[in-house]
Protein backbone atom coordinates (compact mmCIF):
# COMPACT_ATOMS: atom_id res chain seq x y z
CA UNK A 1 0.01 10.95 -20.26
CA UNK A 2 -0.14 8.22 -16.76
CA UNK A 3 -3.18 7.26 -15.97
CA UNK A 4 -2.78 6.87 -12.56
CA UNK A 5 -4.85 5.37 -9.96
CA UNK A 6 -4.67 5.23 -5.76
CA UNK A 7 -6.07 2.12 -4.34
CA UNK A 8 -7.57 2.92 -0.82
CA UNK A 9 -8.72 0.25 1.57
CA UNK A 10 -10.89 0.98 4.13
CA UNK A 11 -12.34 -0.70 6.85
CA UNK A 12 -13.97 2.27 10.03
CA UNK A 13 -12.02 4.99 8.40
CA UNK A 14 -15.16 7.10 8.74
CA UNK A 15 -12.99 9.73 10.52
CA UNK A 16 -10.72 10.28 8.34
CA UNK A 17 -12.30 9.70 5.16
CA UNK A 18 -14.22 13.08 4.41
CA UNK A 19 -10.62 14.60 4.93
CA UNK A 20 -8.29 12.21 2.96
CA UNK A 21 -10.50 12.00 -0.43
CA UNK A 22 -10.40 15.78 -1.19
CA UNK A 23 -6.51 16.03 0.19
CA UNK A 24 -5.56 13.18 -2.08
CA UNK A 25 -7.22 14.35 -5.52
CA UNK A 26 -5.49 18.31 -4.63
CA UNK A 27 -1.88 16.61 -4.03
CA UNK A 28 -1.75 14.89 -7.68
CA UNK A 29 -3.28 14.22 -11.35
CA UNK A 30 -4.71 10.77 -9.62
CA UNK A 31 -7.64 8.66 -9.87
CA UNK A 32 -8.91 7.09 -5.86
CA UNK A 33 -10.37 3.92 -5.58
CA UNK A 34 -12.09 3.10 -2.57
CA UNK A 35 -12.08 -0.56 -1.05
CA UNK A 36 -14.34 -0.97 1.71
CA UNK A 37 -14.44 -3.69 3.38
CA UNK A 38 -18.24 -3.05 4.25
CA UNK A 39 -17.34 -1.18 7.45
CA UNK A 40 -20.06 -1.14 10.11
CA UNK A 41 -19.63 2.90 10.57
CA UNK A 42 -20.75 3.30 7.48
CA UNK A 43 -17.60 4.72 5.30
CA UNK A 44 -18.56 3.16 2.35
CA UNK A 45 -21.91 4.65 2.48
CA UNK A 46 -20.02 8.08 2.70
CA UNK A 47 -17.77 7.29 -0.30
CA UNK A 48 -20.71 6.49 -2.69
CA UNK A 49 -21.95 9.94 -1.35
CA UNK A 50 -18.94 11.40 -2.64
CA UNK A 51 -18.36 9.53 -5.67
CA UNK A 52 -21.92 11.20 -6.92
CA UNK A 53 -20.31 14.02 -7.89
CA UNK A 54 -16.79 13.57 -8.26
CA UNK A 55 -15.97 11.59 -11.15
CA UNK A 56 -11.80 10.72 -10.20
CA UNK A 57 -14.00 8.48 -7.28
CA UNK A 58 -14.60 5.34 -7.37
CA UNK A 59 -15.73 2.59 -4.71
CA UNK A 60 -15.52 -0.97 -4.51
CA UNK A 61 -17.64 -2.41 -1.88
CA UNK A 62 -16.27 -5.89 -0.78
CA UNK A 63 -18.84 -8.22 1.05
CA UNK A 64 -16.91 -8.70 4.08
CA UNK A 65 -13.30 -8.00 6.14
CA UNK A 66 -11.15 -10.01 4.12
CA UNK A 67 -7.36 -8.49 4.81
CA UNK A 68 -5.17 -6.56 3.37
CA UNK A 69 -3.56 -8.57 0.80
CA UNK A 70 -7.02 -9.31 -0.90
CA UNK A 71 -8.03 -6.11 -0.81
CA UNK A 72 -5.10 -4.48 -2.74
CA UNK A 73 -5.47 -7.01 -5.29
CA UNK A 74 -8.88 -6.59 -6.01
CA UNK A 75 -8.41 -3.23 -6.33
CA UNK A 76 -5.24 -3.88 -8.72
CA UNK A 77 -7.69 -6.22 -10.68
CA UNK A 78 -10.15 -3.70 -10.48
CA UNK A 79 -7.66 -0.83 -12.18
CA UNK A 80 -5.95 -2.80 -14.87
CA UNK A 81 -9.28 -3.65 -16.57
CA UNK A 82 -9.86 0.03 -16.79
CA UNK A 83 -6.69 0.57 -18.33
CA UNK A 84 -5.11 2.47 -15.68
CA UNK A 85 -0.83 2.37 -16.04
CA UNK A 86 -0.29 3.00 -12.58
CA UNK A 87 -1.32 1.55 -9.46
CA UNK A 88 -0.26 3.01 -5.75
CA UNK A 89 -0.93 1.95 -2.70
CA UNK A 90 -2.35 4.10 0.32
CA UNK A 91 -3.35 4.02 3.47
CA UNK A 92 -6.74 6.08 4.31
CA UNK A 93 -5.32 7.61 8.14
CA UNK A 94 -2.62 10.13 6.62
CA UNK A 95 0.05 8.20 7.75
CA UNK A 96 0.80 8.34 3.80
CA UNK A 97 0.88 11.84 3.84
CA UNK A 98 -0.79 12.61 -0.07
CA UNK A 99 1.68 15.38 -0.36
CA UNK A 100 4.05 12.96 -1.30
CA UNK A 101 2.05 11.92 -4.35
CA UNK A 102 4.01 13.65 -6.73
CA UNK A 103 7.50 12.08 -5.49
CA UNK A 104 5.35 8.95 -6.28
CA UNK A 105 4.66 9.36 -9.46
CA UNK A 106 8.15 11.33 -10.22
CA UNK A 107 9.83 7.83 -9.12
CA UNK A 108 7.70 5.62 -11.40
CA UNK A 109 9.40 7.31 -14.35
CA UNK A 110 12.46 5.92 -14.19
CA UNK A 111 11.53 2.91 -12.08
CA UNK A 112 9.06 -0.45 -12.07
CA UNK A 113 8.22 -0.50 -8.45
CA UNK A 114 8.42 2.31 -6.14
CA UNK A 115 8.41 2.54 -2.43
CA UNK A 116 7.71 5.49 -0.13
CA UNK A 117 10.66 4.64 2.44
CA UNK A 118 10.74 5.47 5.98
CA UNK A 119 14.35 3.95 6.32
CA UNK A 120 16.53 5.76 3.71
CA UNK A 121 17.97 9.06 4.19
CA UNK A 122 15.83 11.63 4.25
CA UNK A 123 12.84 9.35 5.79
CA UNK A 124 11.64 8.96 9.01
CA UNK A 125 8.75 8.43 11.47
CA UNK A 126 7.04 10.78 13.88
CA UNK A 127 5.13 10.33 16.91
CA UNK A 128 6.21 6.36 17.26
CA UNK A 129 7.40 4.91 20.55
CA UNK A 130 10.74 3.15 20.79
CA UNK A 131 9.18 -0.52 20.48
CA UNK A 132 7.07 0.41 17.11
CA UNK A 133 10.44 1.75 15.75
CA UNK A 134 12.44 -1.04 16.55
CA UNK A 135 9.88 -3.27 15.37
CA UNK A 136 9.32 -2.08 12.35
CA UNK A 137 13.29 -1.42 11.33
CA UNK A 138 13.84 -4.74 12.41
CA UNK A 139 11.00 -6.65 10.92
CA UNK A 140 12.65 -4.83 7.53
CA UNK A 141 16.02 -5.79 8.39
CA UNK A 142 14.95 -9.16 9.23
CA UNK A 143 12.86 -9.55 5.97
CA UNK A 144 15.42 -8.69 3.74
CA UNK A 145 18.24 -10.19 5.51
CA UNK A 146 16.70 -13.46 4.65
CA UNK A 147 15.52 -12.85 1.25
CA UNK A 148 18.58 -11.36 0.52
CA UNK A 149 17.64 -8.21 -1.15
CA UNK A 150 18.51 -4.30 -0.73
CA UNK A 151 15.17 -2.62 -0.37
CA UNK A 152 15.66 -1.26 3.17
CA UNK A 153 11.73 -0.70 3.81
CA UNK A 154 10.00 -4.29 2.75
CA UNK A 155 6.72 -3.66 4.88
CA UNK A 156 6.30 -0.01 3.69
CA UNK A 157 2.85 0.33 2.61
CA UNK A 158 2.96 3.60 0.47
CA UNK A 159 4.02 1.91 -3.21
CA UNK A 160 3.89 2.45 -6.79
CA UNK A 161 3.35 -0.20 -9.38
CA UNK A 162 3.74 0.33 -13.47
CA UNK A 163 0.43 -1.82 -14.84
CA UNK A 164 3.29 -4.17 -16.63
CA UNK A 165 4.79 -5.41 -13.60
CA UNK A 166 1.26 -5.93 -12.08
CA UNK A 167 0.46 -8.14 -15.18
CA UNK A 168 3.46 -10.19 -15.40
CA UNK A 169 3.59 -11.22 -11.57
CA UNK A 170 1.25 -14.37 -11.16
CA UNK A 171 -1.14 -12.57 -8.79
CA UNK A 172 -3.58 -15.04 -8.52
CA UNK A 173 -0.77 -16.72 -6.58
CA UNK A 174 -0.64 -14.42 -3.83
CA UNK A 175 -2.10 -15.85 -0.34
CA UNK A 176 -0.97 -13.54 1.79
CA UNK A 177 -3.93 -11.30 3.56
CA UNK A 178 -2.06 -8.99 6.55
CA UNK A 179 1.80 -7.59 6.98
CA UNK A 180 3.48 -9.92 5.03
CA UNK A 181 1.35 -9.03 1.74
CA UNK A 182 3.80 -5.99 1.29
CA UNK A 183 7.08 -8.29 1.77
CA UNK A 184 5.89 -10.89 -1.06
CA UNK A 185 4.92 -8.37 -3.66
CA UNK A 186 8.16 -5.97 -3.38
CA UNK A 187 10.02 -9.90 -3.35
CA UNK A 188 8.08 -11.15 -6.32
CA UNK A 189 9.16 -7.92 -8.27
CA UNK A 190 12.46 -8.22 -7.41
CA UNK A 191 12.59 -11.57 -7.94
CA UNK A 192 11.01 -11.13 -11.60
CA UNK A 193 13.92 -8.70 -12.58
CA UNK A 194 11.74 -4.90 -12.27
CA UNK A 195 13.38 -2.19 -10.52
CA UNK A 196 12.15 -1.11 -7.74
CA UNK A 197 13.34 2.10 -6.52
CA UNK A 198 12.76 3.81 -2.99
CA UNK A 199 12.62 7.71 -2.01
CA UNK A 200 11.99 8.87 1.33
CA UNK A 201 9.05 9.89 2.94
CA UNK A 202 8.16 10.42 6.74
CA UNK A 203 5.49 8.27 8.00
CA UNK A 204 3.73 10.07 10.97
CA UNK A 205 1.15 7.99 13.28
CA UNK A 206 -2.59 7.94 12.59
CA UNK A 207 -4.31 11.14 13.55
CA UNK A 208 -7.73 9.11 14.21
CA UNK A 209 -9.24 6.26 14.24
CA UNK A 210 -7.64 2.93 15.30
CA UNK A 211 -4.45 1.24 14.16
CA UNK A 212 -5.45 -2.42 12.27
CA UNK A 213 -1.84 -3.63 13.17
CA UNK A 214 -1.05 -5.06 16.54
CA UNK A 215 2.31 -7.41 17.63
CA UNK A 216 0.72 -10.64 16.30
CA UNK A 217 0.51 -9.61 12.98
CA UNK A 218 3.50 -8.69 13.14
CA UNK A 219 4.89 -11.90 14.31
CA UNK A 220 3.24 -13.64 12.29
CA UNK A 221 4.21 -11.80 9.17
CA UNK A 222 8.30 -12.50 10.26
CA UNK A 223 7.68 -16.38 10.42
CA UNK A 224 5.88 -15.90 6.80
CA UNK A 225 8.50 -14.52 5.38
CA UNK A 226 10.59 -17.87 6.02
CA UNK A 227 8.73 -19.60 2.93
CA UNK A 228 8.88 -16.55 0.75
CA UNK A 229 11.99 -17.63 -1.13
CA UNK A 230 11.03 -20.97 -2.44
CA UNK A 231 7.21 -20.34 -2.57
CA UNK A 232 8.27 -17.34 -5.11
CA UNK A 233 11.17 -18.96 -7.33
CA UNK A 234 9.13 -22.14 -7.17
């Protein structure tokens, strides 16, 4: 049997934390590690609360708000020297909805990578303006356009990794923090030979709390993603 494992960062998620742990240990055999970013409203705290008596919970408390990027790879690091054989990304505001879990971990049998897609068929996005859609399809179209690769979601944040792939990609390599974290990682896999396989999902916006992304991030991720392609086959 998988040993699977959902990394979590966090950072002021206490509103939506007390909701998303018990919703994502119902939706799947799964593991949930906790990365807080010591948030000032005190989710951590609330996690270690949990974690006292539920034993698929785990935190890891980081000293400070150190990005995205960092804190899925701790969290990878964290998992592979427990022996865990699959790693998935999540977001903690149910714009991952956990029901889609088991789609997750159905893809990962017969794939390397996989990637909860808002832009195949079948996928979508609810509650998002006009501008936040066209962003966000054309920051993907963008980002593959100039990588030249298929994957029609490259910023989707709801993925899958077998521990294998994890291990053979030179992680300690990876400097990107924000957006462009999810480009380089579904690139370097790609790039390495894996499969990486998409299935659809709809991505709804966050019921509470505040958004961490804003247009500059963005931005900056798209003029990132111009030194992807030699700073990966280099």
């Amino acid at each position: 049997m998988s040993r699977p494992l959902v990394c979590m960062p966090t950072y002021n998620e206490m509103e939506n934390i007390d909701q998303i742990i018990p919703a994502v240990l119902a939706a799947a055999p799964v593991d949930l590690l906790i990365i807080d970013d010591n948030s000032p409203d005190g989710t951590g705290d609330r996690v270690a609360e949990m974690a006292a008596t539920e034993p698929r919970l785990h935190l890891l408390a980081r000293e400070g708000k150190g990005g995205l990027g960092p804190a899925y790879l701790a969290g990878f690091e964290w998992g592979l020297a427990r022996d865990y054989d699959l790693l998935i990304e999540m977001d903690a505001d149910f714009s991952h909805r956990p029901r889609y879990l088991p789609d997750m971990l159905a893809t990962l049998e017969a794939a390397d990578v996989a990637v909860g897609s808002r832009w195949v068929p079948g996928g979508g996005v609810e509650n998002w303006g006009l501008v936040r859609r066209m962003i966000s399809r054309g920051g993907s179209l963008y980002a593959r356009t100039l990588l030249g690769v298929r994957i029609r979601d490259l910023t989707a944040g709801f993925v899958g990794w077998r521990a294998e792939v994890l291990r053979q990609l030179d992680l300690s390599s990876v400097a990107a923090k924000g957006y462009v974290f999810q480009i380089e990682m579904k690139y370097r896999a790609l790039s390495a030979g894996f499969q990486v396989k998409e299935f659809p999902i709809v991505f709804p916006d966050r019921v509470a709390g505040e958004s961490k992304m804003s247009s500059g991030i963005v931005v900056e991720a798209m003029m990132s993603v111009w030194g992807l392609r030699s700073k990966v086959r280099s």
